[in-house]
Protein backbone atom coordinates (compact mmCIF):
# COMPACT_ATOMS: atom_id res chain seq x y z
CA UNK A 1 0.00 0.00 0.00
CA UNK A 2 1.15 3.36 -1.08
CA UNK A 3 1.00 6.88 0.31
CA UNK A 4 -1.43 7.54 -1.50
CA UNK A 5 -3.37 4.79 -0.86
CA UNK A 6 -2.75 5.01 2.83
CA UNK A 7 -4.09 8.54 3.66
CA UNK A 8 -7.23 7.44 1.51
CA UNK A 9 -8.04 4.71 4.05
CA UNK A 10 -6.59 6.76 6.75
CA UNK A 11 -9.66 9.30 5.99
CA UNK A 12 -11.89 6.66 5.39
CA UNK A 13 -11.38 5.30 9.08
CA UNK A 14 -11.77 8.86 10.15
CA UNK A 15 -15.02 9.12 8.63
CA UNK A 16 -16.39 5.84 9.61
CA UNK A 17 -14.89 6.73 13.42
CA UNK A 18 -16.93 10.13 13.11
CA UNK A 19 -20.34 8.31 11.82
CA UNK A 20 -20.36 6.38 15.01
CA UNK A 21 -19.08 3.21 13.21
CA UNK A 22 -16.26 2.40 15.50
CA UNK A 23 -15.32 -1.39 15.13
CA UNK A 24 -15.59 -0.89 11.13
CA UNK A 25 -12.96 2.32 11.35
CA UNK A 26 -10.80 0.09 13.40
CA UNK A 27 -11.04 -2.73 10.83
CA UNK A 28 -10.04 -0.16 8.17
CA UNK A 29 -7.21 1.09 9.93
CA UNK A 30 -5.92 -1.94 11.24
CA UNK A 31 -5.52 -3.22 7.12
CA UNK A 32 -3.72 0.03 6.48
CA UNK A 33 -0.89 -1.25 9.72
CA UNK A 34 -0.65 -4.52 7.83
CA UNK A 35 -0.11 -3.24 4.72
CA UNK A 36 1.12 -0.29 4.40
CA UNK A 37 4.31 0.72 3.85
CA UNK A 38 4.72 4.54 4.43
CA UNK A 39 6.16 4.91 8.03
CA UNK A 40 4.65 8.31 8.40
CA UNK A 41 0.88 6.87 7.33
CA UNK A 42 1.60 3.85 9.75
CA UNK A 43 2.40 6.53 12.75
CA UNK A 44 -0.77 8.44 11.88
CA UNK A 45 -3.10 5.32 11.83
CA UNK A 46 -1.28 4.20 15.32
CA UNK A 47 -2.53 7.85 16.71
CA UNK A 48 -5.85 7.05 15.38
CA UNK A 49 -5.96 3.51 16.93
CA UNK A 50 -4.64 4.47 20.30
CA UNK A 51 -7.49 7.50 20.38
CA UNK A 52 -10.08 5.67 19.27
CA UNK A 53 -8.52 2.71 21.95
CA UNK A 54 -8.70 5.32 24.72
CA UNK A 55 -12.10 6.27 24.11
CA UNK A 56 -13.95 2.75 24.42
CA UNK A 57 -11.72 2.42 27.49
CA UNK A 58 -9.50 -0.54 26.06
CA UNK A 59 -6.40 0.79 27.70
CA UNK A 60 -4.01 -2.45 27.39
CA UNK A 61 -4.64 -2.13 23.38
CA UNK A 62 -4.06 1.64 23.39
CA UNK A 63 -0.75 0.95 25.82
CA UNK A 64 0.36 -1.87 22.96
CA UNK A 65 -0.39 0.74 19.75
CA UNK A 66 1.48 3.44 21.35
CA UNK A 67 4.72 1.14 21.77
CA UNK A 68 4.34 0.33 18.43
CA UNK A 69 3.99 4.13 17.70
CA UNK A 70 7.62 4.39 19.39
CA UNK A 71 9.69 1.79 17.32
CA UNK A 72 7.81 3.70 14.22
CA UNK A 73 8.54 7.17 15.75
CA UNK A 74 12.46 5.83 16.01
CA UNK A 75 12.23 4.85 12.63
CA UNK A 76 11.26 8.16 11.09
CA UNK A 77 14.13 9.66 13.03
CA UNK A 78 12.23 12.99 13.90
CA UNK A 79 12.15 14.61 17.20
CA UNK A 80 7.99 15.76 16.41
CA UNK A 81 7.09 11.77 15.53
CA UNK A 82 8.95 10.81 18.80
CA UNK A 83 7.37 13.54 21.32
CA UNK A 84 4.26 12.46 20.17
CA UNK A 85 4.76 8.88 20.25
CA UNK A 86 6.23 9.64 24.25
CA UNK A 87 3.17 11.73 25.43
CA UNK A 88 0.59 8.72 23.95
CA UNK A 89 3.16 6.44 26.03
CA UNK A 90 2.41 8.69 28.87
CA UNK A 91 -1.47 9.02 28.22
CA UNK A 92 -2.00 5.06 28.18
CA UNK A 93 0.34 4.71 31.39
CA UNK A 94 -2.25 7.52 32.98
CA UNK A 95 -5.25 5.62 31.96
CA UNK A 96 -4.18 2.44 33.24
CA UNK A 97 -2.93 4.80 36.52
CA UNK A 98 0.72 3.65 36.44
CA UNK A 99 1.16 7.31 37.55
CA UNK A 100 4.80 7.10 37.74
CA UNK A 101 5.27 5.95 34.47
CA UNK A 102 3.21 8.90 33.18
CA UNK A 103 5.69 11.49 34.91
CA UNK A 104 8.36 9.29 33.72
CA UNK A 105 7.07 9.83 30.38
CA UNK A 106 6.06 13.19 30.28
CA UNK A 107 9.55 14.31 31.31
CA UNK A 108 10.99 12.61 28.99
CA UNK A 109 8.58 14.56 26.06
CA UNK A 110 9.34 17.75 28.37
CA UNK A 111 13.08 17.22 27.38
CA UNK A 112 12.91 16.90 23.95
CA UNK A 113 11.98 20.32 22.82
CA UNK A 114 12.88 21.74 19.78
CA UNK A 115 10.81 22.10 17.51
CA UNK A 116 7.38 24.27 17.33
CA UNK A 117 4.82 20.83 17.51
CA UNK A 118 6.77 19.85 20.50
CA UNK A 119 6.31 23.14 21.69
CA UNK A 120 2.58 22.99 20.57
CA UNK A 121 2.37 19.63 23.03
CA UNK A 122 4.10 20.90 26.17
CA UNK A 123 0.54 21.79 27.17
CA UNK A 124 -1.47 18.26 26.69
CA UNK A 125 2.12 16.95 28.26
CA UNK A 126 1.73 19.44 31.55
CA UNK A 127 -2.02 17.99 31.48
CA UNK A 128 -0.98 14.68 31.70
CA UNK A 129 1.57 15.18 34.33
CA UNK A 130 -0.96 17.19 36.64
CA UNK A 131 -3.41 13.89 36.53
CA UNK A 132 -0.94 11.69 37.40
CA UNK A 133 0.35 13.82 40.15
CA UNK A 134 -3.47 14.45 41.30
CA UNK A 135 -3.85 10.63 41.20
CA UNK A 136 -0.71 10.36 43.63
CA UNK A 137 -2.33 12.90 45.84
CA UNK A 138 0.96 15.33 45.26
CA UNK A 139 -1.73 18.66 44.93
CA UNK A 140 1.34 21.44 45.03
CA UNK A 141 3.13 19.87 41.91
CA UNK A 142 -0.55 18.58 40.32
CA UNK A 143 -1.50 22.65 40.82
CA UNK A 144 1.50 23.23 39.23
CA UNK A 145 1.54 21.65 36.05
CA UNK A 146 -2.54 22.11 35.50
CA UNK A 147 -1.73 25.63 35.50
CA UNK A 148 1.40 25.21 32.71
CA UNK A 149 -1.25 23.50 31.07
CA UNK A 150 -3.70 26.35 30.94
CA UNK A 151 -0.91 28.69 29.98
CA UNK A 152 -0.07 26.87 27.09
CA UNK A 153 -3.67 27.04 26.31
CA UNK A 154 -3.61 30.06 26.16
CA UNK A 155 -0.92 31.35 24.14
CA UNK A 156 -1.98 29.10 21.61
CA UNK A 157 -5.46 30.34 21.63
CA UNK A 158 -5.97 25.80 22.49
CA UNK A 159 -9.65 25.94 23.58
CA UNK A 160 -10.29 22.42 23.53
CA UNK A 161 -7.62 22.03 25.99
CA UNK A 162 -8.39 24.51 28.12
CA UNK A 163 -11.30 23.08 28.40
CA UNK A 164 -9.62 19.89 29.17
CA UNK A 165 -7.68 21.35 31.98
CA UNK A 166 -10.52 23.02 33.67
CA UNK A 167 -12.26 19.51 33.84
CA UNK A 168 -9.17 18.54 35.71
CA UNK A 169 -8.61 21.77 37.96
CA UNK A 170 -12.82 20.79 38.76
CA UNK A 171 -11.87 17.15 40.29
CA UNK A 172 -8.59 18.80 41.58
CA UNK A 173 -11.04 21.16 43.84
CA UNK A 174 -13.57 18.33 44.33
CA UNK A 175 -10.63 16.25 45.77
CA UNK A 176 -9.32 19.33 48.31
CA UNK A 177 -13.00 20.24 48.86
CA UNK A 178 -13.49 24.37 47.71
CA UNK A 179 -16.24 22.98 45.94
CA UNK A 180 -17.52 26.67 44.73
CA UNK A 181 -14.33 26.48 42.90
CA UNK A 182 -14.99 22.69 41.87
CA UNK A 183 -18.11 23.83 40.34
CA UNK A 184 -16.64 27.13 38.60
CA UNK A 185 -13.99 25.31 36.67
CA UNK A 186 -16.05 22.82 34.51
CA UNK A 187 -18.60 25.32 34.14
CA UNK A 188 -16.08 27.25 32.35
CA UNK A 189 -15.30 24.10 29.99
CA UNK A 190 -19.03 23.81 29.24
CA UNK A 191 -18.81 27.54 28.64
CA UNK A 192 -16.13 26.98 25.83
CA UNK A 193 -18.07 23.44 24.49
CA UNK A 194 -20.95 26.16 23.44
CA UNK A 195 -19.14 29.23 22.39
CA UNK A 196 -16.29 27.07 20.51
CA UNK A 197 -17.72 23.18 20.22
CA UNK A 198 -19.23 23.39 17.39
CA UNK A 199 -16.92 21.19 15.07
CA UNK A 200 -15.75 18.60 18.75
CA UNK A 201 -16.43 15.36 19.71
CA UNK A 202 -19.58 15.76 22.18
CA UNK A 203 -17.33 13.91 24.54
CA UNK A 204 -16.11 17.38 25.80
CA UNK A 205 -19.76 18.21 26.60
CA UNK A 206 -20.07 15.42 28.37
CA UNK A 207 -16.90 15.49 30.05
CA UNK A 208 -17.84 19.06 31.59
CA UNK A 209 -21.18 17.70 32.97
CA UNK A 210 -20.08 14.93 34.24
CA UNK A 211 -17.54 17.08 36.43
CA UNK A 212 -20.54 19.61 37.12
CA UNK A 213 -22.99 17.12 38.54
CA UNK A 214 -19.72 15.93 41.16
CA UNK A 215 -19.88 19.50 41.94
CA UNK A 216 -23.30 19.80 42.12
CA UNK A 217 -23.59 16.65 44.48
CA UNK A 218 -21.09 17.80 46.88
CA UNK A 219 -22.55 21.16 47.10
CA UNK A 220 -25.95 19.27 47.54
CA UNK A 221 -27.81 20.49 45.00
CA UNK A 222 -28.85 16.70 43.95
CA UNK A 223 -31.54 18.16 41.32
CA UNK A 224 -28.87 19.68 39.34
CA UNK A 225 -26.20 16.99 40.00
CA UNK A 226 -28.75 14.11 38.87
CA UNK A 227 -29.42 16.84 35.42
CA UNK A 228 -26.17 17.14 34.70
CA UNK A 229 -25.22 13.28 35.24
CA UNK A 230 -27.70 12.21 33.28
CA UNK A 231 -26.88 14.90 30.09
CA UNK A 232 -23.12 12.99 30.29
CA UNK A 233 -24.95 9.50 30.65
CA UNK A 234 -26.48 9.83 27.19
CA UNK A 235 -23.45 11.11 25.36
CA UNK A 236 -21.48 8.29 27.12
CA UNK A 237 -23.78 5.48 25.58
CA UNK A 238 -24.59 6.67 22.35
CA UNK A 239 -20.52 7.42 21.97
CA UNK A 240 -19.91 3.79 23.40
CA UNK A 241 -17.83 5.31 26.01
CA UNK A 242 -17.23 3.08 28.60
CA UNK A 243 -14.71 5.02 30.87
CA UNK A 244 -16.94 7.76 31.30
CA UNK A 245 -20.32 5.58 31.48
CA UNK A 246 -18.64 3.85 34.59
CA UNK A 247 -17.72 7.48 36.00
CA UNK A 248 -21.27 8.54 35.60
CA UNK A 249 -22.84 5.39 37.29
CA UNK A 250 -20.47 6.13 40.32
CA UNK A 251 -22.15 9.74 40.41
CA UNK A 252 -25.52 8.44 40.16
CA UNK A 253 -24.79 5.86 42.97
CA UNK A 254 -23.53 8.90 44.56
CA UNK A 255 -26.44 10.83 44.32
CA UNK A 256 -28.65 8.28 45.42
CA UNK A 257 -26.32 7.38 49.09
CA UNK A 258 -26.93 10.80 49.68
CA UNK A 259 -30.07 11.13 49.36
CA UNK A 260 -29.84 8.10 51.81
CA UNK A 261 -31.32 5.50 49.20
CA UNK A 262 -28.68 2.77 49.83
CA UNK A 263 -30.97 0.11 47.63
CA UNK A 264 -30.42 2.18 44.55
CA UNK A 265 -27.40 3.36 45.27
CA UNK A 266 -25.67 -0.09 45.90
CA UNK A 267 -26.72 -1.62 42.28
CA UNK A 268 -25.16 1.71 40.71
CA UNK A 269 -22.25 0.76 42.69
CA UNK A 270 -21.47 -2.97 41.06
CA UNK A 271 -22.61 -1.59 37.56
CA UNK A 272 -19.64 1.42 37.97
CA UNK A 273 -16.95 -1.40 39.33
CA UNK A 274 -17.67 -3.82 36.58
CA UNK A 275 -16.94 -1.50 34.20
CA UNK A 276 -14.22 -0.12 35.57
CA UNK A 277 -12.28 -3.58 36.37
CA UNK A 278 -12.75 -4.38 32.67
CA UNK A 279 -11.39 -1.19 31.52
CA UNK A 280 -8.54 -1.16 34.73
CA UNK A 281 -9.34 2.01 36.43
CA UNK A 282 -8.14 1.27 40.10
CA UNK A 283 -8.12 4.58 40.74
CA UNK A 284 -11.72 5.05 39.91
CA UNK A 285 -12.56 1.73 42.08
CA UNK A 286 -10.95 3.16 45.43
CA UNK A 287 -13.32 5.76 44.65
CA UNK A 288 -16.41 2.97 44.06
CA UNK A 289 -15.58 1.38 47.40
CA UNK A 290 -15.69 3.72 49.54
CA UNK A 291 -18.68 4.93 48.44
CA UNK A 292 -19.90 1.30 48.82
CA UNK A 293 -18.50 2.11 52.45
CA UNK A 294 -20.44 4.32 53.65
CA UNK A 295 -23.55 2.46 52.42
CA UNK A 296 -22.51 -0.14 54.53
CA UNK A 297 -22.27 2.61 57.13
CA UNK A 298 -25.87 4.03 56.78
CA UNK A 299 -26.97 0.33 56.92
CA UNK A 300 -25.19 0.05 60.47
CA UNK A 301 -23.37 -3.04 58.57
CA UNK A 302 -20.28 -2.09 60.13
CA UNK A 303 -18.19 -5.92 59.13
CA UNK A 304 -19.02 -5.18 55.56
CA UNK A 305 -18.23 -2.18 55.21
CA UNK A 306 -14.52 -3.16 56.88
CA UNK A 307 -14.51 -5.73 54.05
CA UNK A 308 -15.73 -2.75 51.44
CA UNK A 309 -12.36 -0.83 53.41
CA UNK A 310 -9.51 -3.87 53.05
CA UNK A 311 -10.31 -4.23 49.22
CA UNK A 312 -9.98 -0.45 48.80
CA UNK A 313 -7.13 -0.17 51.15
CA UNK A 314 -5.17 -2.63 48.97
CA UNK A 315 -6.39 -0.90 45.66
CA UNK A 316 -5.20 2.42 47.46
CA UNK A 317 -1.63 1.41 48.34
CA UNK A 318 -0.69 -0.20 44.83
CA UNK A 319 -1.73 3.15 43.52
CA UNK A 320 0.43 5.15 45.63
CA UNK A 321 -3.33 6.97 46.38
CA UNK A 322 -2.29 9.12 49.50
CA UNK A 323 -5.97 10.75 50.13
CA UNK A 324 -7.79 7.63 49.21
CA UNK A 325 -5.85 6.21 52.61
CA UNK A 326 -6.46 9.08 54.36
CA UNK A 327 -10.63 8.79 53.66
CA UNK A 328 -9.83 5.29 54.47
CA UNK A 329 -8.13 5.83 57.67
CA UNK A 330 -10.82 8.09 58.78
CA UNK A 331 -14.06 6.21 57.74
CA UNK A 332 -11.90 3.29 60.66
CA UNK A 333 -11.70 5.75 63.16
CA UNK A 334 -15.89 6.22 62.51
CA UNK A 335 -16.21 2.09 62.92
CA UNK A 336 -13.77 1.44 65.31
CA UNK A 337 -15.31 4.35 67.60
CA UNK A 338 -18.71 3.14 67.29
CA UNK A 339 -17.49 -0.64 68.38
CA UNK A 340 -15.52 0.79 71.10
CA UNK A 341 -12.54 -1.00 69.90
CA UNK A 342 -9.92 1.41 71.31
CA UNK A 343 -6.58 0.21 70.05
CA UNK A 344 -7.83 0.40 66.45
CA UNK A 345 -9.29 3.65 66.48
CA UNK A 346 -6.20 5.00 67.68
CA UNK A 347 -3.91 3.55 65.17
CA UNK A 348 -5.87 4.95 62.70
CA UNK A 349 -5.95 8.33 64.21
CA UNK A 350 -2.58 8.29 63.93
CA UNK A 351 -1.91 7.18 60.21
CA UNK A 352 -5.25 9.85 59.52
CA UNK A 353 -2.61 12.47 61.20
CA UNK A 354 0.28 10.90 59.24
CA UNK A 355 -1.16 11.24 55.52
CA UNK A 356 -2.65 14.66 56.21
CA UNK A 357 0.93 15.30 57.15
CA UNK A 358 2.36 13.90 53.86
CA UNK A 359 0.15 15.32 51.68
CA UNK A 360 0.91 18.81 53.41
CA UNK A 361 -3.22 19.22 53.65
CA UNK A 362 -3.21 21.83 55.89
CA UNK A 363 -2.87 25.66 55.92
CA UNK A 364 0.42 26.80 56.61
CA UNK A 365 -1.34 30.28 58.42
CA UNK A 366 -3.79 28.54 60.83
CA UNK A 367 -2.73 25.04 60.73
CA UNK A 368 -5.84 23.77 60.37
CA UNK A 369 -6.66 21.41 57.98
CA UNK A 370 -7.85 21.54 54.11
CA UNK A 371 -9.97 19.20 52.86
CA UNK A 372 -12.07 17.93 55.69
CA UNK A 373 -15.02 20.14 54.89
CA UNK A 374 -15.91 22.39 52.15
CA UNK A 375 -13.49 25.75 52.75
CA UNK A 376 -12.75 28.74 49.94
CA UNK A 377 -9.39 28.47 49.25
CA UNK A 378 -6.41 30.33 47.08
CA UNK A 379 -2.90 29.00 45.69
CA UNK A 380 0.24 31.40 46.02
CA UNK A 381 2.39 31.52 42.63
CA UNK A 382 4.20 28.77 44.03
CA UNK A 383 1.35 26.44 44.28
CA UNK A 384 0.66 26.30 47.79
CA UNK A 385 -2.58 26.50 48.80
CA UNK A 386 -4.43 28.30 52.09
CA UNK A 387 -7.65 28.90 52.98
CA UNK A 388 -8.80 32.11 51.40
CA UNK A 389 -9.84 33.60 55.15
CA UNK A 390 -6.37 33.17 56.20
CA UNK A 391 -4.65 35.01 53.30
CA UNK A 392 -7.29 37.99 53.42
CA UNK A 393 -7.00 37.82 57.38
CA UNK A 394 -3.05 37.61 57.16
CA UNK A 395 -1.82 39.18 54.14
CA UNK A 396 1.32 37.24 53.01
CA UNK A 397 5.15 38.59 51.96
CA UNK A 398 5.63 35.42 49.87
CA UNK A 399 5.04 31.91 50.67
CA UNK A 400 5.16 30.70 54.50
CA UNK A 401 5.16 27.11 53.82
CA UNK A 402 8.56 27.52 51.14
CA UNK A 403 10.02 29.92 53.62
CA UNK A 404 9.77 26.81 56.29
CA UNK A 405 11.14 24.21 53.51
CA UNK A 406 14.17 26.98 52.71
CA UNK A 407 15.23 26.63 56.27
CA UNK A 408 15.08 22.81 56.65
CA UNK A 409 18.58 21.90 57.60
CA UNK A 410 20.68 20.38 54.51
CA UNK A 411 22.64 17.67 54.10
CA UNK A 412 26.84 18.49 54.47
């Protein structure tokens, strides 16, 4: 097969992708990888199979065309090909939430610059980075990078990614709980999906409600939340898109624990894991489990929902998940109080103490915590984060948390 020939079918996959006919796209561009023998029309139909991969949430097969996509990128011998090639590397790693991997990855794209569409990618690579971070629980560097990200965005007028990175700073403020600004930030995508969507997938539209109705349920405004969930539900199943289906059935479940409706909710629950164990998000099933949890909880099941706990625990830990243990630590303390079971609760008390400690969730003005109840908060330049109160309270001549690091004692 020809050049020629191979951007023809190339196209022809593209339109079959965009008419909804996935598996017949894939079929199309799978003859051109067999066949073809243009490495530059072989490195585009790997992009197209690892996007297309990504979206039905068949991460192993997207991880396996983006290796491919190396050895072809190595081939070509050009630094734009092999950027690419590292950031898709990256991507499938992130998906699969091998979060080291993906900052592995992404510094290695960060260090081979050069060239203006390596420049053009620093910001999807700074996106990537900030997930992997946020999925680590390391919020000062995930901060950091989501707002490179948005930067990038905007000096090259990127509106789809910007309104990929607001989806992310969303679940970044959903996770740290200032859910006004949880709320603000994927409004803002769904503000660019109408003014600039036109021509996108509808998977950005439904990737800014989904992040509204979190929002929305945290705030407790379950009408809107249940709306919202529901808009993202229907994109997600007429798109075939599993990942986000499975992240929408967790929000409904959601909605429906607190609303105290543990029968509905629990269903919701195994439909969301399912999907999710298929696809391997373990990040997404910590999340599934402890909802599960405090079902359990409401239920006064208090032996199930330690089982619910162990399975997540374990999830937790091979993630590296820092604030997934720390929820996990403190739902214990709840049990172990209410069985009187002293010991426990008070090793758990103290690992609570020791994550918030890790994760540096508190503010470095009052010392309280962040992220045990909904607070307004506001990051420094650095990326250190305080509650808003403090900081209007206090005033600040630069960062006190870096001015405490800058006086840790070195090593001679």
């Amino acid at each position: 097969m020809g050049q020629d020939q191979t951007k023809q079918q190339i196209e022809k996959g593209l339109h079959l992708y965009q008419s909804n006919q996935t598996e017949k796209a894939l079929q199309v561009w799978m003859r051109v990888l067999e066949k073809s023998a243009d490495p530059a029309g072989r490195f585009r139909v790997l992009g197209c199979l690892i996007t297309a991969h990504a979206e039905m949430g068949r991460y192993k097969d997207m991880l396996k065309f983006a290796v491919v996509q190396i050895d072809t990128a190595r081939e070509l011998e050009d630094p734009d090909y092999l950027t690419e090639s590292y950031l898709n590397l990256a991507r499938s790693n992130e998906k699969l939430c091998e979060f080291q991997k993906t900052i592995s990855y992404c510094k290695t794209c960060l260090n081979m610059q050069g060239t203006t569409i390596s420049l053009q990618l620093n910001g999807q690579v700074s996106l990537s980075m900030g997930n992997a971070f946020l999925g680590l629980s390391i919020f000062q560097k995930a901060l950091e990078c989501f707002e490179k990200a948005l930067r990038y965005a905007h000096n090259n007028d990127d509106k789809m990614l910007e309104c990929r990175v607001c989806c992310s700073l969303g679940n970044f403020y959903a996770q740290i709980k200032d859910y006004e600004k949880a709320l603000f930030f994927p409004c803002k995508a769904a503000e660019l999906v109408n003014d600039y969507g036109k021509g996108w997938s509808l998977k950005y539209r439904a990737m800014s409600q989904y992040h509204m109705a979190v929002a929305y349920r945290k705030l407790g405004r379950l009408a809107d939340a249940m709306d919202c969930c529901e808009e993202s539900m229907k994109i997600a199943l007429q798109h075939g898109d599993r990942p986000l289906q499975a992240l929408c059935l967790l929000c409904f479940a959601d909605i429906h624990r607190s609303r105290k409706d543990v029968q509905t909710a629990f269903p919701r629950y195994d439909s969301s894991m399912s999907i999710m164990t298929e696809i391997g998000n373990r990040l997404g099933l910590v999340q599934a489990l402890l909802g599960v949890t405090k079902c359990w909880m409401i239920q006064k099941e208090l032996d199930k929902a330690l089982e619910s706990i162990e399975k997540a625990q374990e999830l937790a830990e091979g993630l590296g998940n820092k604030l997934g243990l720390l929820k996990l630590h403190c739902l214990c303390e709840r049990i172990y109080r209410s069985k009187g079971q002293q010991q426990e609760l008070r090793d758990h008390v103290v690992k609570f103490h020791e994550c918030v400690e890790e994760m540096e969730l508190y503010c470095g003005m009052c010392g309280e915590s962040i992220g045990e109840k909904n607070n307004q908060l506001q990051a420094l330049p650095c990326s250190h984060f305080f509650h808003l109160k403090c900081l209007q309270t206090n005033g600040t001549r630069g960062c006190p948390n870096c001015r405490r690091l800058s006086v840790k004692p070195g090593y001679v």
